[in-house]
Protein backbone atom coordinates (compact mmCIF):
# COMPACT_ATOMS: atom_id res chain seq x y z
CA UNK A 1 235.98 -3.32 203.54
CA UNK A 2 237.53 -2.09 206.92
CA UNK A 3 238.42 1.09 207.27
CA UNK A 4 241.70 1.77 209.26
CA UNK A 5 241.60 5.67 210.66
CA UNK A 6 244.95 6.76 211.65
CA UNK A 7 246.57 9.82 213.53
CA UNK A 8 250.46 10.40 211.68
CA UNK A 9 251.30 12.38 214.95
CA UNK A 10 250.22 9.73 217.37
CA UNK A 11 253.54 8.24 219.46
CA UNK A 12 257.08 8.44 219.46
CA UNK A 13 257.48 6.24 216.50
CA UNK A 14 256.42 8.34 213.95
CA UNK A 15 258.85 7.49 211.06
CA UNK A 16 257.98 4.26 211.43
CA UNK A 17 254.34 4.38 211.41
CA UNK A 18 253.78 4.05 207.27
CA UNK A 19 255.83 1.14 206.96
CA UNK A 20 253.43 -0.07 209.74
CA UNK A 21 250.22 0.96 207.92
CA UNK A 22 251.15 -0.71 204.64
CA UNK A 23 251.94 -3.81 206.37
CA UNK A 24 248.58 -3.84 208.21
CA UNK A 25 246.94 -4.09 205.07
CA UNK A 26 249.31 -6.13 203.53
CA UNK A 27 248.45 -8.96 206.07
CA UNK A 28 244.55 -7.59 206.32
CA UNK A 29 244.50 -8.27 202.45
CA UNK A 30 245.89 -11.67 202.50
CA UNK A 31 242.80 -12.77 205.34
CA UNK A 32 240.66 -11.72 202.31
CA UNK A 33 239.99 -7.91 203.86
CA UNK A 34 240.62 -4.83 201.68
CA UNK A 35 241.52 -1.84 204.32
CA UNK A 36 240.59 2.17 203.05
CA UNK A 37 242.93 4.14 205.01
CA UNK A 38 242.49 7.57 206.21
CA UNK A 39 244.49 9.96 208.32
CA UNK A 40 243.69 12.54 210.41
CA UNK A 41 245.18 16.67 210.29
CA UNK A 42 243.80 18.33 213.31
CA UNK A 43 242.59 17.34 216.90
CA UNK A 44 239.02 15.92 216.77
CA UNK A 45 238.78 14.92 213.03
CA UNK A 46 238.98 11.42 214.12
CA UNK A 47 235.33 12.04 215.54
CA UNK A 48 234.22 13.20 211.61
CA UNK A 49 235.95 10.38 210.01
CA UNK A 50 234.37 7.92 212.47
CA UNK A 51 230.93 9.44 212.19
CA UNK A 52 231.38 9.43 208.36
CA UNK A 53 232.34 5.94 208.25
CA UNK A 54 229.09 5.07 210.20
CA UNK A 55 226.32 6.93 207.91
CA UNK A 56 228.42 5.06 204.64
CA UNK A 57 227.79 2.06 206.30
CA UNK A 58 231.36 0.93 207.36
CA UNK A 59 231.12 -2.01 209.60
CA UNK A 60 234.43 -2.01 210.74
CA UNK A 61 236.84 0.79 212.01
CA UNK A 62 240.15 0.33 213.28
CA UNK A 63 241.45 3.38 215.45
CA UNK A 64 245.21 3.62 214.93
CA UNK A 65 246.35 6.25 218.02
CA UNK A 66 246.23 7.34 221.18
CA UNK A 67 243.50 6.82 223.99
CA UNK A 68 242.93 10.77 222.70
CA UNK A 69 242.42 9.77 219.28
CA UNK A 70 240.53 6.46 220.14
CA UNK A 71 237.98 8.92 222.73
CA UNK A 72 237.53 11.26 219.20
CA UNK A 73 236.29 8.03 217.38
CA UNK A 74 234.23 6.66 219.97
CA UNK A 75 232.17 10.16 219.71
CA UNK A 76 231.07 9.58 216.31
CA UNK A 77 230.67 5.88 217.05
CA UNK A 78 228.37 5.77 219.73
CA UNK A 79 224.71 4.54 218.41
CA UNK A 80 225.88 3.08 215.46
CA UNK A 81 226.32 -0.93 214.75
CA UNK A 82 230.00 -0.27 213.77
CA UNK A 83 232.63 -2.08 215.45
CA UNK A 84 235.31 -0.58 216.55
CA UNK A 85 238.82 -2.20 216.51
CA UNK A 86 242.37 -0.84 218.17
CA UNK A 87 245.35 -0.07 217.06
CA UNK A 88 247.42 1.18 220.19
CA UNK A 89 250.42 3.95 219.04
CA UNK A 90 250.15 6.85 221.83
CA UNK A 91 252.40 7.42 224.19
CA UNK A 92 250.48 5.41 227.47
CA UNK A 93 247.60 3.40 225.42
CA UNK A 94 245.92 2.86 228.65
CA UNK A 95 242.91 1.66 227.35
CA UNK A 96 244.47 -1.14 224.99
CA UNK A 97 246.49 -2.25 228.20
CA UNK A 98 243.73 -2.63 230.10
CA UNK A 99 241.93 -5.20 227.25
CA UNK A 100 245.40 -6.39 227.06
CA UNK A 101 245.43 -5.83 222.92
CA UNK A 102 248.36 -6.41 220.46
CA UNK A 103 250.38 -3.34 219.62
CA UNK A 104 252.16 -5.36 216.62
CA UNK A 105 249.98 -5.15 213.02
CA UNK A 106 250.70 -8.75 212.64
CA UNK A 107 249.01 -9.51 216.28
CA UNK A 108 246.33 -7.07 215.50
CA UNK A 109 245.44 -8.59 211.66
CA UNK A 110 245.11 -11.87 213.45
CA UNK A 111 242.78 -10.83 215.99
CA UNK A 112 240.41 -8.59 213.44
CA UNK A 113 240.46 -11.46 210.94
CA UNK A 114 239.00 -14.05 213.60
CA UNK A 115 236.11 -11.41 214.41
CA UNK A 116 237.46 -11.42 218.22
CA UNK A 117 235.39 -8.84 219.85
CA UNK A 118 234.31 -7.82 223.40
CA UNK A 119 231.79 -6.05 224.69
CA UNK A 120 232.70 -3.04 227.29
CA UNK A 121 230.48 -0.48 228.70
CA UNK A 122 230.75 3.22 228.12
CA UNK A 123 230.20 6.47 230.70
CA UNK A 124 229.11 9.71 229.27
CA UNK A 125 229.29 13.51 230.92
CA UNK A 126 227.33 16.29 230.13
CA UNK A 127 227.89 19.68 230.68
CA UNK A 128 225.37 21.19 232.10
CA UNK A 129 225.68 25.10 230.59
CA UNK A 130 225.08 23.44 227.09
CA UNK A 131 223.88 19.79 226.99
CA UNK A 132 227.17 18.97 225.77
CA UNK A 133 227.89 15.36 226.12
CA UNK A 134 231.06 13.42 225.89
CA UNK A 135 231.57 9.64 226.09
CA UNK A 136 234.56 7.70 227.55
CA UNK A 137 235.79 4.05 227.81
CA UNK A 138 238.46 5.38 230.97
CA UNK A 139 237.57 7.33 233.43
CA UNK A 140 236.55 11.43 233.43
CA UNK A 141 238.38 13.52 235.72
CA UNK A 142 238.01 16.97 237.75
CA UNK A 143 240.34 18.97 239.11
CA UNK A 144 244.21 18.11 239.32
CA UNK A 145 243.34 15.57 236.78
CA UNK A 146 241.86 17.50 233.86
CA UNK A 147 243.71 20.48 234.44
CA UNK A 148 246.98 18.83 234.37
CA UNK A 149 246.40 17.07 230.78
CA UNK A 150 245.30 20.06 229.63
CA UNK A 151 248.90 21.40 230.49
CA UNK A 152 251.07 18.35 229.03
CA UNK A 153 253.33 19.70 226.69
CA UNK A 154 252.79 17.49 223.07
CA UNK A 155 256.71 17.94 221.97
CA UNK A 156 257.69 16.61 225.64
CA UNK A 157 254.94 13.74 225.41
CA UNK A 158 256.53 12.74 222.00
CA UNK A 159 260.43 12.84 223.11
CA UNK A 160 259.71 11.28 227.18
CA UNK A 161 256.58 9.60 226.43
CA UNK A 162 254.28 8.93 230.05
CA UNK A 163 256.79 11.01 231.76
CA UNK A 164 255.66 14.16 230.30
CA UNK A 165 252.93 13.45 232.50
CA UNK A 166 254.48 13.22 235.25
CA UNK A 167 256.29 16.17 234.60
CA UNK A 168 253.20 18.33 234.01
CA UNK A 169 251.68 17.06 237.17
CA UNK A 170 254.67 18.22 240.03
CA UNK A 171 255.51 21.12 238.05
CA UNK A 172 251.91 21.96 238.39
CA UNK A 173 251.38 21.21 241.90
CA UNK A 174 254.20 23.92 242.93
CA UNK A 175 251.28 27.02 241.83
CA UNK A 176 247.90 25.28 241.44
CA UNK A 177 245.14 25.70 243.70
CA UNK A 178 243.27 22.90 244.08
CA UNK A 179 239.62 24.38 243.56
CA UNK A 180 236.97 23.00 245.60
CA UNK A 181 233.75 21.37 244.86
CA UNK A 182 231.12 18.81 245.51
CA UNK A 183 230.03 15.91 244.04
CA UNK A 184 226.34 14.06 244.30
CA UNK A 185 226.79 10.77 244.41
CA UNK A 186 223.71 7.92 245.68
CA UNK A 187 221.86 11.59 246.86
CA UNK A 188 225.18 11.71 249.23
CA UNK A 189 226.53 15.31 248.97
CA UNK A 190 230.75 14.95 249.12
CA UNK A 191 233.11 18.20 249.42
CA UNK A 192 236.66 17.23 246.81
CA UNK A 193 239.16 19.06 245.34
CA UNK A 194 239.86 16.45 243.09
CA UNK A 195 237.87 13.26 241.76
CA UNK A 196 238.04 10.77 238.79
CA UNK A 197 235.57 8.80 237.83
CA UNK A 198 236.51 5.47 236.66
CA UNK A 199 235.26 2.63 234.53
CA UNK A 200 238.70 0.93 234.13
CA UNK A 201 241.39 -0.27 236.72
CA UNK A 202 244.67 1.84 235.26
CA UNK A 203 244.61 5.45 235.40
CA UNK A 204 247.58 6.12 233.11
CA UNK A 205 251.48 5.98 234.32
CA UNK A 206 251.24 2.90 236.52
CA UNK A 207 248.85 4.68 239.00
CA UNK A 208 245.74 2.39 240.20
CA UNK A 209 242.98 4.85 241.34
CA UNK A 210 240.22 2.97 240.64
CA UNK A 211 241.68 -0.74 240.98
CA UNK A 212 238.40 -2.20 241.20
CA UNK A 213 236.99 -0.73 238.19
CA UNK A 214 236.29 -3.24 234.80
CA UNK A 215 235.06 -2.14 231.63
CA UNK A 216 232.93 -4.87 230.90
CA UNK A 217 231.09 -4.07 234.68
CA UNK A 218 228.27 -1.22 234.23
CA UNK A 219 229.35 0.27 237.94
CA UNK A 220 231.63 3.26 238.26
CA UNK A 221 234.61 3.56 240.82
CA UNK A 222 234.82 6.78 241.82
CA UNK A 223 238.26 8.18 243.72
CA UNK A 224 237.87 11.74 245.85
CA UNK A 225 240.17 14.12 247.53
CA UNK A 226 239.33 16.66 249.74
CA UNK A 227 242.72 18.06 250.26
CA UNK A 228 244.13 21.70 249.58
CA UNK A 229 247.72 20.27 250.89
CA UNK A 230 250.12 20.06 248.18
CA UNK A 231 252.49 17.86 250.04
CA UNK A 232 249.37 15.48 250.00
CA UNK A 233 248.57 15.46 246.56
CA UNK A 234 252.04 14.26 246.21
CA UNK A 235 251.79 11.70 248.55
CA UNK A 236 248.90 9.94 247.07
CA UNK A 237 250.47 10.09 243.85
CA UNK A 238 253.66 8.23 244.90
CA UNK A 239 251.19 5.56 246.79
CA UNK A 240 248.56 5.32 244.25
């Protein structure tokens, strides 16, 4: 049994996206594989239904979504022994770019059916106030770069797709203040206003930040900015 956890809202193809489903396990069933599918109504459930699919003993999950919805999963999938496929339906799928993975079901089926896995390596971050800690396949940001996702607008994202993002990030450059702050890296103190850490090569919209980085490599890249200049912020973003 595989189950198959999907996010309706995921995309620009929404309408679409049962017809999709039921052909996924159409073609699933006829390589001999019953799918359970299971959707998810609010932002983090994915991280329940993942966790729950774990403790039942699920050995396969399939993550139909965004990179948001397929970080949610990997929370309540880290320490288990279940393997975690990817269905790619957000609106940049960087990380399914970057392992260069079907977006078609039939593409997908094929590819789950012959057991085709690889094996990448994960960061975490912990916040410090309460222990919190979050994993990541990508990269974990500070500054411009978290506070300018947290600003995308999701009805924009749905109708412009990656441009929303692009959007969000000049129109927030015109009244943010880049915040300063250091980061310890090697015991090497460095002032930023703006880092990402990075275990992959793309960074999301075309931009290469951390072109070096490889998810299969245990080594982070990490990209810093010291700059309060907005005019350089923009800059580095039209170079990147």
């Amino acid at each position: 049994m595989l189950r198959l956890i999907a996010n309706p809202r995921a995309g620009r193809n929404g309408k679409a996206r049962a017809a999709q489903i039921a052909r996924f396990s159409e073609l699933m069933r006829a390589h001999g594989v019953e799918t359970e599918v299971v959707h998810t109504t609010a932002a983090g459930e994915a991280t329940q239904l993942a966790a729950q699919a774990a403790r039942e003993g699920v050995r396969e999950v399939v993550v139909s979504g965004g990179d948001g919805t397929i970080n949610e999963a990997l929370q309540g999938l880290v320490g288990s022994h279940v393997r975690l496929g990817i269905w790619p339906a957000g609106t940049a799928n960087v990380l399914a770019r970057e392992l260069r993975l079907p977006f078609a079901a039939e593409g997908l089926a094929d590819m789950v059916a012959r057991g085709e896995t690889r094996t990448v390596q994960i960061g975490s971050a912990t916040k410090e106030a309460t222990g919190e800690r979050r994993y990541f396949f990508l990269m974990a940001g500070l500054g411009l770069d978290a506070s300018v996702v947290d600003r995308v607008n999701p009805g924009l994202k749905r109708r412009v797709g990656e441009g929303a993002y692009w959007y969000a990030g000049f129109a927030h450059l015109t009244s943010w203040p880049p915040p300063s702050f250091t980061l310890e890296v090697a015991g090497q103190i460095i002032p930023a206003t703006f880092a990402v850490v990075g275990k992959a090569a793309r960074y999301g919209g075309g931009l290469g930040i951390t072109p070096r980085a490889r998810l299969d490599h245990p080594e982070f890249e990490i990209c810093v900015v010291n700059s309060h200049s907005r005019l350089r912020y923009i800059n580095l973003l039209l170079h990147a």
